[in-house]
PDB file of N, CA and C in Angstrom:
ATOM      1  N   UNK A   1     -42.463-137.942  21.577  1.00  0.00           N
ATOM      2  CA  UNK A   1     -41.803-137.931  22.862  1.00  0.00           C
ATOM      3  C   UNK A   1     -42.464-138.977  23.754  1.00  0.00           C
ATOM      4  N   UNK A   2     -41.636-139.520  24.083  1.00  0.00           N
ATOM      5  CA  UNK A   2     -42.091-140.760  25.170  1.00  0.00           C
ATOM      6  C   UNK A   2     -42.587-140.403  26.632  1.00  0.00           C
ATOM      7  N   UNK A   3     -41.456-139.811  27.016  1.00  0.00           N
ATOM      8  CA  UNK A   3     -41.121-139.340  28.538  1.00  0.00           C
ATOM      9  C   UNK A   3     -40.900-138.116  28.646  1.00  0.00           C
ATOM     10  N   UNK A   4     -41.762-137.270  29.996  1.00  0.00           N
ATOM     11  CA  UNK A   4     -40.847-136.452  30.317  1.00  0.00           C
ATOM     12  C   UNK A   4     -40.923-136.055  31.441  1.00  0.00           C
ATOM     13  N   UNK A   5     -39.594-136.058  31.999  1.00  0.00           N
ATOM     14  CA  UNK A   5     -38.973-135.633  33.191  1.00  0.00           C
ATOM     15  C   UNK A   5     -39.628-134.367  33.656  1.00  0.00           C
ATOM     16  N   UNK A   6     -40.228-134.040  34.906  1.00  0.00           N
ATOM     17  CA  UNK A   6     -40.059-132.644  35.707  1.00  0.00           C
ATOM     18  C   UNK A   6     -39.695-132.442  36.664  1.00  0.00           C
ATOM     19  N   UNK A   7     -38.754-131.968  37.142  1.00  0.00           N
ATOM     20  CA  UNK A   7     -37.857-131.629  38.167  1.00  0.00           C
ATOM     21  C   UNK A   7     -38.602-130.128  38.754  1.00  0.00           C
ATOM     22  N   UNK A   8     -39.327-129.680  39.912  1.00  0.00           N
ATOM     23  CA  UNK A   8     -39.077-129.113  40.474  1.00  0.00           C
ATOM     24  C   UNK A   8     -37.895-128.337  41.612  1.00  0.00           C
ATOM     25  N   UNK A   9     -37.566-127.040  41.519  1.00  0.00           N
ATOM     26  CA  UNK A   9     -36.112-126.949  42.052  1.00  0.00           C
ATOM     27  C   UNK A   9     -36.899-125.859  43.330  1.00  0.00           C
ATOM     28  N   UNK A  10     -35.936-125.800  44.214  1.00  0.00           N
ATOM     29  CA  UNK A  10     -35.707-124.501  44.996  1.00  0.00           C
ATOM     30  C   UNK A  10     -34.488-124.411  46.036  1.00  0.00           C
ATOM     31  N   UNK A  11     -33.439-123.694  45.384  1.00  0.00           N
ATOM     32  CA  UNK A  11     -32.476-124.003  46.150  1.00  0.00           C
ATOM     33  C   UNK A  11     -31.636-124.997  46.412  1.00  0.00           C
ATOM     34  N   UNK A  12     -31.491-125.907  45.621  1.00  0.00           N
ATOM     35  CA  UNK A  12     -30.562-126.949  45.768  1.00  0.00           C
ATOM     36  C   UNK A  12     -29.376-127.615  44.947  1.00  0.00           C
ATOM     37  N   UNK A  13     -29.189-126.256  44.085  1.00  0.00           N
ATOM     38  CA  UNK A  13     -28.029-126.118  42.935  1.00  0.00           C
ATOM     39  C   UNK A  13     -27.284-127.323  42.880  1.00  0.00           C
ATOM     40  N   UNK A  14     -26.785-128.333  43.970  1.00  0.00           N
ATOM     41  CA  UNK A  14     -25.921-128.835  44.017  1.00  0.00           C
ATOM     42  C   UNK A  14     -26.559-130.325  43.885  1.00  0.00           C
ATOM     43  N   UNK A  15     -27.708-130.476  44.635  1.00  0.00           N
ATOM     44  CA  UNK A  15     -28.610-131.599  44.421  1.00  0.00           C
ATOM     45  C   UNK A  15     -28.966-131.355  42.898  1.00  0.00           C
ATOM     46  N   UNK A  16     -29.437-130.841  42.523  1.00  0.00           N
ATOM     47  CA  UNK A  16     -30.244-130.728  41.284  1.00  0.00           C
ATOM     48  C   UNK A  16     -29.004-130.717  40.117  1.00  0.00           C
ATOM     49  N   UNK A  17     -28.147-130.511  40.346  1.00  0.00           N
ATOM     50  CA  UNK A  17     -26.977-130.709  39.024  1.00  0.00           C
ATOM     51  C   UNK A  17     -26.513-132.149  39.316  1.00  0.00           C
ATOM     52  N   UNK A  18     -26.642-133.171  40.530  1.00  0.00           N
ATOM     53  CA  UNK A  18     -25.877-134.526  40.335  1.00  0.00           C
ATOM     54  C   UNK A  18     -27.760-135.367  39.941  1.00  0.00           C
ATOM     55  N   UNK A  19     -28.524-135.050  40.146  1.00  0.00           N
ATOM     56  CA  UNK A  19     -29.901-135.102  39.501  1.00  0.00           C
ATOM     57  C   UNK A  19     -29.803-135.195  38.099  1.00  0.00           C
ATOM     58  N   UNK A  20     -28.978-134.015  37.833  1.00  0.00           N
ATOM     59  CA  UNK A  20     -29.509-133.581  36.087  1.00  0.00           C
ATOM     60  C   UNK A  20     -28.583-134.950  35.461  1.00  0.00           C
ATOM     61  N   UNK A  21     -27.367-134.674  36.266  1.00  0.00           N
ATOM     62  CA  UNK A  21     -26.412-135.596  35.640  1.00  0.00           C
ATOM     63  C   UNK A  21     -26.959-137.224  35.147  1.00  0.00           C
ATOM     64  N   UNK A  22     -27.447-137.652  36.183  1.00  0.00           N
ATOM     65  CA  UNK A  22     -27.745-139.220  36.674  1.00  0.00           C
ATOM     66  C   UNK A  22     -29.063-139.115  35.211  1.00  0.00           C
ATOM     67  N   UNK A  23     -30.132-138.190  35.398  1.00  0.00           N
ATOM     68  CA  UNK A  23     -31.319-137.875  35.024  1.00  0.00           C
ATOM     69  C   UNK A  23     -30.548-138.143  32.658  1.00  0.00           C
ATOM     70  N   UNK A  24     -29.644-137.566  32.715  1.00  0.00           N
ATOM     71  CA  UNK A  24     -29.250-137.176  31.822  1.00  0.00           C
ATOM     72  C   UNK A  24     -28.444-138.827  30.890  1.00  0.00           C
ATOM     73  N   UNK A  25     -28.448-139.606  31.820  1.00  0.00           N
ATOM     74  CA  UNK A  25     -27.762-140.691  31.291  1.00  0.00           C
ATOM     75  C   UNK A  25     -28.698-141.625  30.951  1.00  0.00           C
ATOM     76  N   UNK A  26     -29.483-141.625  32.016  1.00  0.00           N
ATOM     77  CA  UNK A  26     -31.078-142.433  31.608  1.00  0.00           C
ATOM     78  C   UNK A  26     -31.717-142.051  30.580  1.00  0.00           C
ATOM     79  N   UNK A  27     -31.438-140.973  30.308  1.00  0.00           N
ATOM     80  CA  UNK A  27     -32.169-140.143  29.154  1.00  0.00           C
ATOM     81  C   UNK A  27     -31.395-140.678  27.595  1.00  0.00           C
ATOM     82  N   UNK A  28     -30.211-140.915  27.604  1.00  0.00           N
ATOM     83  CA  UNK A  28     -29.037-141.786  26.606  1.00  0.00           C
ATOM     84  C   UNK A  28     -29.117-143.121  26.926  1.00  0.00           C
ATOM     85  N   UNK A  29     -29.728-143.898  27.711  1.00  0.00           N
ATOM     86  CA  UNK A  29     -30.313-145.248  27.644  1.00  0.00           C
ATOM     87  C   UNK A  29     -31.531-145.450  26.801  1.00  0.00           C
ATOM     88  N   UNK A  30     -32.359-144.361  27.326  1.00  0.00           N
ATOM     89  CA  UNK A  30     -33.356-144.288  26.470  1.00  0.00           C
ATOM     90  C   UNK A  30     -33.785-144.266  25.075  1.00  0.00           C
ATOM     91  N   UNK A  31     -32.642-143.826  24.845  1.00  0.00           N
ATOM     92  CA  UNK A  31     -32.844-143.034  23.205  1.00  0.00           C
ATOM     93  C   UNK A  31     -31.952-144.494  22.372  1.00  0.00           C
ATOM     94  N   UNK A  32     -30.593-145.343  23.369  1.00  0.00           N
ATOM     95  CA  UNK A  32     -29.892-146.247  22.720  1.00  0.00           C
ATOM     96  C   UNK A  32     -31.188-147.604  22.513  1.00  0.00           C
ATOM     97  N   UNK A  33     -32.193-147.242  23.612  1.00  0.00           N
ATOM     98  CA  UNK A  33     -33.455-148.383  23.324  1.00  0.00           C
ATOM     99  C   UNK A  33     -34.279-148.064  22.516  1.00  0.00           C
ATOM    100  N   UNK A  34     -34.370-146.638  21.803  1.00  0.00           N
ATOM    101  CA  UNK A  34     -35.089-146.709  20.709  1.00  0.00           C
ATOM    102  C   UNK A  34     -36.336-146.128  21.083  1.00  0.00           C
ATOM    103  N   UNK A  35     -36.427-144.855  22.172  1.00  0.00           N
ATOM    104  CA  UNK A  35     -37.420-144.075  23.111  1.00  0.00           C
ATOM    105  C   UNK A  35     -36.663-143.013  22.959  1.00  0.00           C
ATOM    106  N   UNK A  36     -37.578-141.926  23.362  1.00  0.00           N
ATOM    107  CA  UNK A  36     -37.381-140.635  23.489  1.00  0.00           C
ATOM    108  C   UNK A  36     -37.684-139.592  24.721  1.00  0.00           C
ATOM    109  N   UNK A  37     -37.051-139.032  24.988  1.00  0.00           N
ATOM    110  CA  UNK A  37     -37.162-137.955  26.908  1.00  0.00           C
ATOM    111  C   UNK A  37     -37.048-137.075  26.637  1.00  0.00           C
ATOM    112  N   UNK A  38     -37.350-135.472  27.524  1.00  0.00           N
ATOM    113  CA  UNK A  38     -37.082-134.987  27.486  1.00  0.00           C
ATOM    114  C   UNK A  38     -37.049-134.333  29.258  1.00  0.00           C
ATOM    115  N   UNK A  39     -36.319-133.041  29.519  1.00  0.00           N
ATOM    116  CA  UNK A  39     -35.753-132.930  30.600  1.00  0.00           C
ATOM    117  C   UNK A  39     -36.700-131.461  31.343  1.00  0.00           C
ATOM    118  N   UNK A  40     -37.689-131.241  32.293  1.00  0.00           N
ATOM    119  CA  UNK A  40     -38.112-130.042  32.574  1.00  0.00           C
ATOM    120  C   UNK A  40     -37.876-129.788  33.798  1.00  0.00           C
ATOM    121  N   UNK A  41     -37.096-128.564  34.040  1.00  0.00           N
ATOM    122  CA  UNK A  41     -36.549-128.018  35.724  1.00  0.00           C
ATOM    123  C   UNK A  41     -37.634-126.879  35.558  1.00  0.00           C
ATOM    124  N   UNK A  42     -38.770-126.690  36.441  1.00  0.00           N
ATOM    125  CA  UNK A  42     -38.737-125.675  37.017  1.00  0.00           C
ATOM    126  C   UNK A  42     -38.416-125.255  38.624  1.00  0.00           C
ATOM    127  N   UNK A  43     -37.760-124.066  38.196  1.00  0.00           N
ATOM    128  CA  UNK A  43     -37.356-123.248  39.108  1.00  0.00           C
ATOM    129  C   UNK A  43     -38.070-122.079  39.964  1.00  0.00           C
ATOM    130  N   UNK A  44     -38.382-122.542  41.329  1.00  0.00           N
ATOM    131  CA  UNK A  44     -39.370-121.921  42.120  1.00  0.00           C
ATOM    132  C   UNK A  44     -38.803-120.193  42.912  1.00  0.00           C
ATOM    133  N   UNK A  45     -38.040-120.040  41.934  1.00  0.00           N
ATOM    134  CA  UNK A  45     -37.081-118.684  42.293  1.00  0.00           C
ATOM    135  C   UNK A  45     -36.372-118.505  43.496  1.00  0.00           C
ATOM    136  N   UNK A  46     -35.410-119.291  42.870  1.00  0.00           N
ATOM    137  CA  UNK A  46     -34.228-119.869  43.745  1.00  0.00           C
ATOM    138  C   UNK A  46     -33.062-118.514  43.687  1.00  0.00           C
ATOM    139  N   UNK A  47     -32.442-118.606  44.648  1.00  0.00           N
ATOM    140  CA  UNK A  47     -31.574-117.506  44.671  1.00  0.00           C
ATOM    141  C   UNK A  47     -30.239-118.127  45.024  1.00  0.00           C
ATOM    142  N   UNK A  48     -29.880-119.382  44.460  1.00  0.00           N
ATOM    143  CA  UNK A  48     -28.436-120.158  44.736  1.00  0.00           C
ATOM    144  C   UNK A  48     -28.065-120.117  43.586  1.00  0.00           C
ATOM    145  N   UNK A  49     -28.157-119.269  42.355  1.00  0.00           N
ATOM    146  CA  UNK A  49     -27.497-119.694  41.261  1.00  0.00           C
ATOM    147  C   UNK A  49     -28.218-121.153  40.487  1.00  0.00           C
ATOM    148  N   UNK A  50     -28.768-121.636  40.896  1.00  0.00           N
ATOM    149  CA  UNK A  50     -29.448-122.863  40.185  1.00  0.00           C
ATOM    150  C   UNK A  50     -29.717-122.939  38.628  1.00  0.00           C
ATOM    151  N   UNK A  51     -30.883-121.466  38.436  1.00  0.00           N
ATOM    152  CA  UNK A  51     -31.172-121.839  36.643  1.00  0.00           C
ATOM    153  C   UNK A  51     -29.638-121.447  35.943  1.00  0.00           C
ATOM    154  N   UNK A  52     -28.689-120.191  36.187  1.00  0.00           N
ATOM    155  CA  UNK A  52     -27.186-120.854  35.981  1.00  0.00           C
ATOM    156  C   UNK A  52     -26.674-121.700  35.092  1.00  0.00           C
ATOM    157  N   UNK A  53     -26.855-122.525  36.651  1.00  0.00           N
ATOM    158  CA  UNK A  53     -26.358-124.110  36.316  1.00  0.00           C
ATOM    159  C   UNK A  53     -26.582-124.717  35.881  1.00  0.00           C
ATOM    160  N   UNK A  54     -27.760-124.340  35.580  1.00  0.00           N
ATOM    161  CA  UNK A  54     -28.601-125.273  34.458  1.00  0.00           C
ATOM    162  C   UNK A  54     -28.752-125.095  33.420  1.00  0.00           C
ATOM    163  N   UNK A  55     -28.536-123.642  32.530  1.00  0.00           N
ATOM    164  CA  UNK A  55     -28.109-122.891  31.692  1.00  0.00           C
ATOM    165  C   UNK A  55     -26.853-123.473  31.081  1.00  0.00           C
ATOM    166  N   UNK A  56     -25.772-123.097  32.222  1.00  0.00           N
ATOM    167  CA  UNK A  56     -24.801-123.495  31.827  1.00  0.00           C
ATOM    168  C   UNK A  56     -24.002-125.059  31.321  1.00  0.00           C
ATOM    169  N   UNK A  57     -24.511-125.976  32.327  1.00  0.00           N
ATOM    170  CA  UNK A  57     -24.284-127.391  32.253  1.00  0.00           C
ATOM    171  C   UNK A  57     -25.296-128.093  31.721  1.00  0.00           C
ATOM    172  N   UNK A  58     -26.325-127.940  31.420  1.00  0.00           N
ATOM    173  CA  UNK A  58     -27.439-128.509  30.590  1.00  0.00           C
ATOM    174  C   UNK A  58     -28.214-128.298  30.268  1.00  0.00           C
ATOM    175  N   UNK A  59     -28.054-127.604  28.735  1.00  0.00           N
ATOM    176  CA  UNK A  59     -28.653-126.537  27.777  1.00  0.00           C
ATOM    177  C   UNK A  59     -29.560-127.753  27.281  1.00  0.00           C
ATOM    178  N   UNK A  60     -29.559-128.861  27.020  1.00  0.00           N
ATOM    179  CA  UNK A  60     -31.267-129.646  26.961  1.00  0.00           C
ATOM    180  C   UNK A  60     -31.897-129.282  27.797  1.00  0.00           C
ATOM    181  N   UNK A  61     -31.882-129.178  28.726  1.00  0.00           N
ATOM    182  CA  UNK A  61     -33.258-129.382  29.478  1.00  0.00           C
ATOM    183  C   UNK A  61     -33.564-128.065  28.868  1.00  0.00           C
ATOM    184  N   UNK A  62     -35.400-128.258  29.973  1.00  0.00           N
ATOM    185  CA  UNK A  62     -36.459-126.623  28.864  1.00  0.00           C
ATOM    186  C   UNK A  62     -36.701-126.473  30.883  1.00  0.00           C
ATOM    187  N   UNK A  63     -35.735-124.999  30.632  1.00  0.00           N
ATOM    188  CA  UNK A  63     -35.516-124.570  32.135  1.00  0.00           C
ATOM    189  C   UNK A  63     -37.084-123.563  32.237  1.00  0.00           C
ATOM    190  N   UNK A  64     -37.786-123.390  33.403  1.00  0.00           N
ATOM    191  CA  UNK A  64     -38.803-122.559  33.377  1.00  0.00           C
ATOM    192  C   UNK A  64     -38.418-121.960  34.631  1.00  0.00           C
ATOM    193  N   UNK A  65     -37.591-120.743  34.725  1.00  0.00           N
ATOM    194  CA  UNK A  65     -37.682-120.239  35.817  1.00  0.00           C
ATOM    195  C   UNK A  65     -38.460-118.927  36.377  1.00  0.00           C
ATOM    196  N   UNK A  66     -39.247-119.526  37.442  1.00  0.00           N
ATOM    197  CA  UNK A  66     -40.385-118.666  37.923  1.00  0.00           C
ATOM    198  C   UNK A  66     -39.877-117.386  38.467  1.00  0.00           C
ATOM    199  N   UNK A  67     -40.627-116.117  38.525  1.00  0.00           N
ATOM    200  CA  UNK A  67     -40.186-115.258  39.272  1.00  0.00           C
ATOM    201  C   UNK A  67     -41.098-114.988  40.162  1.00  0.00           C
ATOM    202  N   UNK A  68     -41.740-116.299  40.558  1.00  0.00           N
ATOM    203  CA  UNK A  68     -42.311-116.246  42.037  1.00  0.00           C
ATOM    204  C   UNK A  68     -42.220-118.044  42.739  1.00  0.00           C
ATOM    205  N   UNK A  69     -42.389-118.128  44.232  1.00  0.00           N
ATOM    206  CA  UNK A  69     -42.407-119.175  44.275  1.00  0.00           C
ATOM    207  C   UNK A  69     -44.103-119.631  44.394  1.00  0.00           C
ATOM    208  N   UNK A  70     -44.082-120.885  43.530  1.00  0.00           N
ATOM    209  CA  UNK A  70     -45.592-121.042  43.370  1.00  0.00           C
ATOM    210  C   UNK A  70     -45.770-122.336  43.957  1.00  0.00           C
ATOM    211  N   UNK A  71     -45.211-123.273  44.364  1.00  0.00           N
ATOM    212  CA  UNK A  71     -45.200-123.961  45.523  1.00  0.00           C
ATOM    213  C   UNK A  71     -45.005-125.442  44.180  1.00  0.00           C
ATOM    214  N   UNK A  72     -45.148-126.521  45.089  1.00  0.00           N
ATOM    215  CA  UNK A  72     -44.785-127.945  44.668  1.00  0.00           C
ATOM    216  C   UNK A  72     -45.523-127.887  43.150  1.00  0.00           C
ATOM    217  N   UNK A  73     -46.739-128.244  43.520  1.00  0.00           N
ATOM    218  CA  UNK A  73     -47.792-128.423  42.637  1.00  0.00           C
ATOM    219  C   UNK A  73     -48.135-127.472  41.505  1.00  0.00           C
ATOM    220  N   UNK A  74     -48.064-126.467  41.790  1.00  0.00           N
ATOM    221  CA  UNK A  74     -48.359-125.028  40.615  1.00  0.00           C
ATOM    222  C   UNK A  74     -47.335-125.259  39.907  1.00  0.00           C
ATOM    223  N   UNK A  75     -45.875-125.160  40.558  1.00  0.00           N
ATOM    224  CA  UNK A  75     -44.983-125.573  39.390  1.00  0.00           C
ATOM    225  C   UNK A  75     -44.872-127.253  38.753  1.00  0.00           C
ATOM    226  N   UNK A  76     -44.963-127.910  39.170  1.00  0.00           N
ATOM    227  CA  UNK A  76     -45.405-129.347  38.556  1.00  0.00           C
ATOM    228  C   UNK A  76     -46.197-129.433  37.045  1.00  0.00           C
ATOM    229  N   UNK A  77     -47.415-128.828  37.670  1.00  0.00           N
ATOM    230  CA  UNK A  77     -48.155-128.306  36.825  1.00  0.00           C
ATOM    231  C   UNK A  77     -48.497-127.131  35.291  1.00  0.00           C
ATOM    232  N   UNK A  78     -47.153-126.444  35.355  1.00  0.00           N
ATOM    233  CA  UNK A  78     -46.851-125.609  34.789  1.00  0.00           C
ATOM    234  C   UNK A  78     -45.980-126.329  33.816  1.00  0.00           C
ATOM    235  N   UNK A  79     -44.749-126.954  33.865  1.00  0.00           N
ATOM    236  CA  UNK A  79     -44.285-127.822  33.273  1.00  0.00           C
ATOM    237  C   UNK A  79     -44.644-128.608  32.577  1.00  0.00           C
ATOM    238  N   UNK A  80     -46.294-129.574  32.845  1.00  0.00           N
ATOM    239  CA  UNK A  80     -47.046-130.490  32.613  1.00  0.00           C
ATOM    240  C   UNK A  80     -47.299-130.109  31.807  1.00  0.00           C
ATOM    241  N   UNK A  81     -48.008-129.116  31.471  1.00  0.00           N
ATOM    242  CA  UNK A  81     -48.620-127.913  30.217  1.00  0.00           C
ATOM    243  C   UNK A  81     -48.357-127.906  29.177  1.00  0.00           C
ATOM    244  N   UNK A  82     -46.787-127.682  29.512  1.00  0.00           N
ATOM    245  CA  UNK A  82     -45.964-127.412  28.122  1.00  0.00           C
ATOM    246  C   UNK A  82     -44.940-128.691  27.818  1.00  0.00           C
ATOM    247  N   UNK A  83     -44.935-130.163  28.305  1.00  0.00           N
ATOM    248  CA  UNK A  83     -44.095-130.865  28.014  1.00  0.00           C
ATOM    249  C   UNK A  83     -45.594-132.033  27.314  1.00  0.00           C
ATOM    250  N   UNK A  84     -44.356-132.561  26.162  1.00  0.00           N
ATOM    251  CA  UNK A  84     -44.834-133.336  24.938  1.00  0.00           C
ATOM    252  C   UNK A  84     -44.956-134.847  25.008  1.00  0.00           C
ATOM    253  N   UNK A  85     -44.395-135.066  26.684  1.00  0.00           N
ATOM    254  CA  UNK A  85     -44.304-136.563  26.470  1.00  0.00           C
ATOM    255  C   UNK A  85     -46.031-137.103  27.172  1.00  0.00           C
ATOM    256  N   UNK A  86     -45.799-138.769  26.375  1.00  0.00           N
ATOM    257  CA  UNK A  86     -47.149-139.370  26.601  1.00  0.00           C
ATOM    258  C   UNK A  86     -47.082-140.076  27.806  1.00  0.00           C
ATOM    259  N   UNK A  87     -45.869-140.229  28.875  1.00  0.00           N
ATOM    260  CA  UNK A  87     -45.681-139.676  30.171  1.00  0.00           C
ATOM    261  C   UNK A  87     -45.164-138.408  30.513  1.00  0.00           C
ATOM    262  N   UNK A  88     -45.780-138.793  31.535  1.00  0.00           N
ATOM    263  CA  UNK A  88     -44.449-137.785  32.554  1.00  0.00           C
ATOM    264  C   UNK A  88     -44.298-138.465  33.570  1.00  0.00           C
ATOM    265  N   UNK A  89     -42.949-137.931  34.087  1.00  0.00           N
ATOM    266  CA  UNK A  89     -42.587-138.548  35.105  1.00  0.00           C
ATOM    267  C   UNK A  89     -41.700-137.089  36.478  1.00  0.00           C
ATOM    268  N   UNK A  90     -42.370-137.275  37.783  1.00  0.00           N
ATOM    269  CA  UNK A  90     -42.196-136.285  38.143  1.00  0.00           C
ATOM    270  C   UNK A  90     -40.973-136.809  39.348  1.00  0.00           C
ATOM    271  N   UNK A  91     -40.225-135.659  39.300  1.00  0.00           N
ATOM    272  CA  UNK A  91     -38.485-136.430  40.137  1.00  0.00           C
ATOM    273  C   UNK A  91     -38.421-135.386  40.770  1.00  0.00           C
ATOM    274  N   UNK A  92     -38.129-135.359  42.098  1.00  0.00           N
ATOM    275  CA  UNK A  92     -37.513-134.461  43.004  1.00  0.00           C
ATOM    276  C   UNK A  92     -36.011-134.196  43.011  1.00  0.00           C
ATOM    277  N   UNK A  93     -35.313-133.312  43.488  1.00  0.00           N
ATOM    278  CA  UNK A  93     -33.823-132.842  42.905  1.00  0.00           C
ATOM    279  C   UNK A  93     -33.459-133.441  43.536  1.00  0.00           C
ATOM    280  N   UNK A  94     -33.290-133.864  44.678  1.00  0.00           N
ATOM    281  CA  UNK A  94     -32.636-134.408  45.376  1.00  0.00           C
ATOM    282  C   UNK A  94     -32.346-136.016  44.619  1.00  0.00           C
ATOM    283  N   UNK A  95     -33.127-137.023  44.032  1.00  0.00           N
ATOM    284  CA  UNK A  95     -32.907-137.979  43.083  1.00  0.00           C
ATOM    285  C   UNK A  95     -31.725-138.290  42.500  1.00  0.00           C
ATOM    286  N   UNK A  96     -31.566-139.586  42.517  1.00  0.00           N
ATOM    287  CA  UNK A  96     -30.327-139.992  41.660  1.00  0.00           C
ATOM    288  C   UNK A  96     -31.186-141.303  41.286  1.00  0.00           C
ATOM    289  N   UNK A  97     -31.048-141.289  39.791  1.00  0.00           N
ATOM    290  CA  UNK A  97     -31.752-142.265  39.146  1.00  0.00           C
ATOM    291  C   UNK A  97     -30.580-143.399  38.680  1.00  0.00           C
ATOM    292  N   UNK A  98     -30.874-144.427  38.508  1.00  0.00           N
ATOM    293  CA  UNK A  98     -30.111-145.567  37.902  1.00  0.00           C
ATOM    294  C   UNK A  98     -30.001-145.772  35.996  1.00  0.00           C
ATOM    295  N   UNK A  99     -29.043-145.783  35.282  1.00  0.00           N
ATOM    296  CA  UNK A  99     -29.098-145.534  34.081  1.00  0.00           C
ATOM    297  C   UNK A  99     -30.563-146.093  33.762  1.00  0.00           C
ATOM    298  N   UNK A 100     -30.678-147.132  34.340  1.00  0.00           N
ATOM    299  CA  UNK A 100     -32.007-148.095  33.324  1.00  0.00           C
ATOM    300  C   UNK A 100     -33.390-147.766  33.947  1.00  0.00           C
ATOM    301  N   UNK A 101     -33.301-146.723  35.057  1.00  0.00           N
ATOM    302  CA  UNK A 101     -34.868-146.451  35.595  1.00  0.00           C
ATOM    303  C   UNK A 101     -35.558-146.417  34.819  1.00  0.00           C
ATOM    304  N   UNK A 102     -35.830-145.231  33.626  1.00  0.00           N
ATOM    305  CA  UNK A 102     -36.692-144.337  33.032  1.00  0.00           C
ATOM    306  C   UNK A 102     -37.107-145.462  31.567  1.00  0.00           C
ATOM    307  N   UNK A 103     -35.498-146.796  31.134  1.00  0.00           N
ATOM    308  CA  UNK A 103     -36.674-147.722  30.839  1.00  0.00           C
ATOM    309  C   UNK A 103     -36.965-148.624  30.926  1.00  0.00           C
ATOM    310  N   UNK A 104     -37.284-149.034  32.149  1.00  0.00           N
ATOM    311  CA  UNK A 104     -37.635-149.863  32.908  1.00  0.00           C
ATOM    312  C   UNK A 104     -39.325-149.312  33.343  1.00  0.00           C
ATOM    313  N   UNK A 105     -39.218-148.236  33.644  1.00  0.00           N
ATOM    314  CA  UNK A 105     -40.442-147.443  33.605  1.00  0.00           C
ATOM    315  C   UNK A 105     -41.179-146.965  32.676  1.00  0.00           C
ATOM    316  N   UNK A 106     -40.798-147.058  31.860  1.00  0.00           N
ATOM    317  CA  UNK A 106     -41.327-147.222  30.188  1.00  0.00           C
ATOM    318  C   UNK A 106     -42.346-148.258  29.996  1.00  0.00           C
ATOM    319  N   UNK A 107     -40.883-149.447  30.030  1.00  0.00           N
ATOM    320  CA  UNK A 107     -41.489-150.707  29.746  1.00  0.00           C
ATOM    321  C   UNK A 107     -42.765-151.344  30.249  1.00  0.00           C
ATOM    322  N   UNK A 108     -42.521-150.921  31.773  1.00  0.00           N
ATOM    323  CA  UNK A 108     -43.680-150.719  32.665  1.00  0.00           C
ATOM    324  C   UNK A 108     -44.943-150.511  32.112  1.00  0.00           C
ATOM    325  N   UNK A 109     -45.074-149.404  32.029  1.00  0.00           N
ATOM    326  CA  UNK A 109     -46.026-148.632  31.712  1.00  0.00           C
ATOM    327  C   UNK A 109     -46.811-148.667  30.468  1.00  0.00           C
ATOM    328  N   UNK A 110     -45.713-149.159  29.688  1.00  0.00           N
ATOM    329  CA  UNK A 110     -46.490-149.578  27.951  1.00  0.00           C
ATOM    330  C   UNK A 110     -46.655-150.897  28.239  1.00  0.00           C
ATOM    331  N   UNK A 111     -46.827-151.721  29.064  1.00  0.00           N
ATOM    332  CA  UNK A 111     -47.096-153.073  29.327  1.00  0.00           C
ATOM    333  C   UNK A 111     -48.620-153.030  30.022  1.00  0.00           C
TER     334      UNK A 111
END
């Protein structure tokens, strides 16, 4: 695993699904360049329906939803733990990424 995404959520079902979307295409740039991503939402126990949506519309990602809120960093961190990539890269929901961010930020970074 190359990359991986962590999305902290709380409440923003609607941000965080045009996120996943955008997040989700970069992620199919990635893989057409011959890299690998993967996608981590945690969820700071949101009560908008969010993990849901995320359930429902994008069964890749590795959803961690808390049943407490543990603030920015605890959940950041929690994610960090358990994701495989030799980055990470940490995105707020609100984000809309450009297909070629993640490799462009690659490239970056292995340079």
């Amino acid at each position: 695993m190359d990359v991986s995404v962590i999305i902290v959520n709380y409440n923003v079902e609607h941000f965080l699904s045009q996120c996943l979307l955008s997040v989700r295409a970069g992620l199919e740039a990635l893989d057409r360049a011959g890299y690998s991503g993967d996608v981590w939402v945690v969820d700071n126990n949101s009560v908008d329906g969010s993990c849901a949506m995320v359930r429902r519309q994008f069964p890749e990602v590795h959803l961690i939803a808390l049943k407490e809120n543990l603030g920015f960093s605890a959940a950041n961190n929690r994610a960090i733990a358990d994701s495989q990539g030799r980055w990470v890269l940490l995105l707020n929901p609100d984000t809309i990424v450009q297909e070629d961010t993640f490799l462009k930020c690659l490239e970056y970074a292995d340079a």
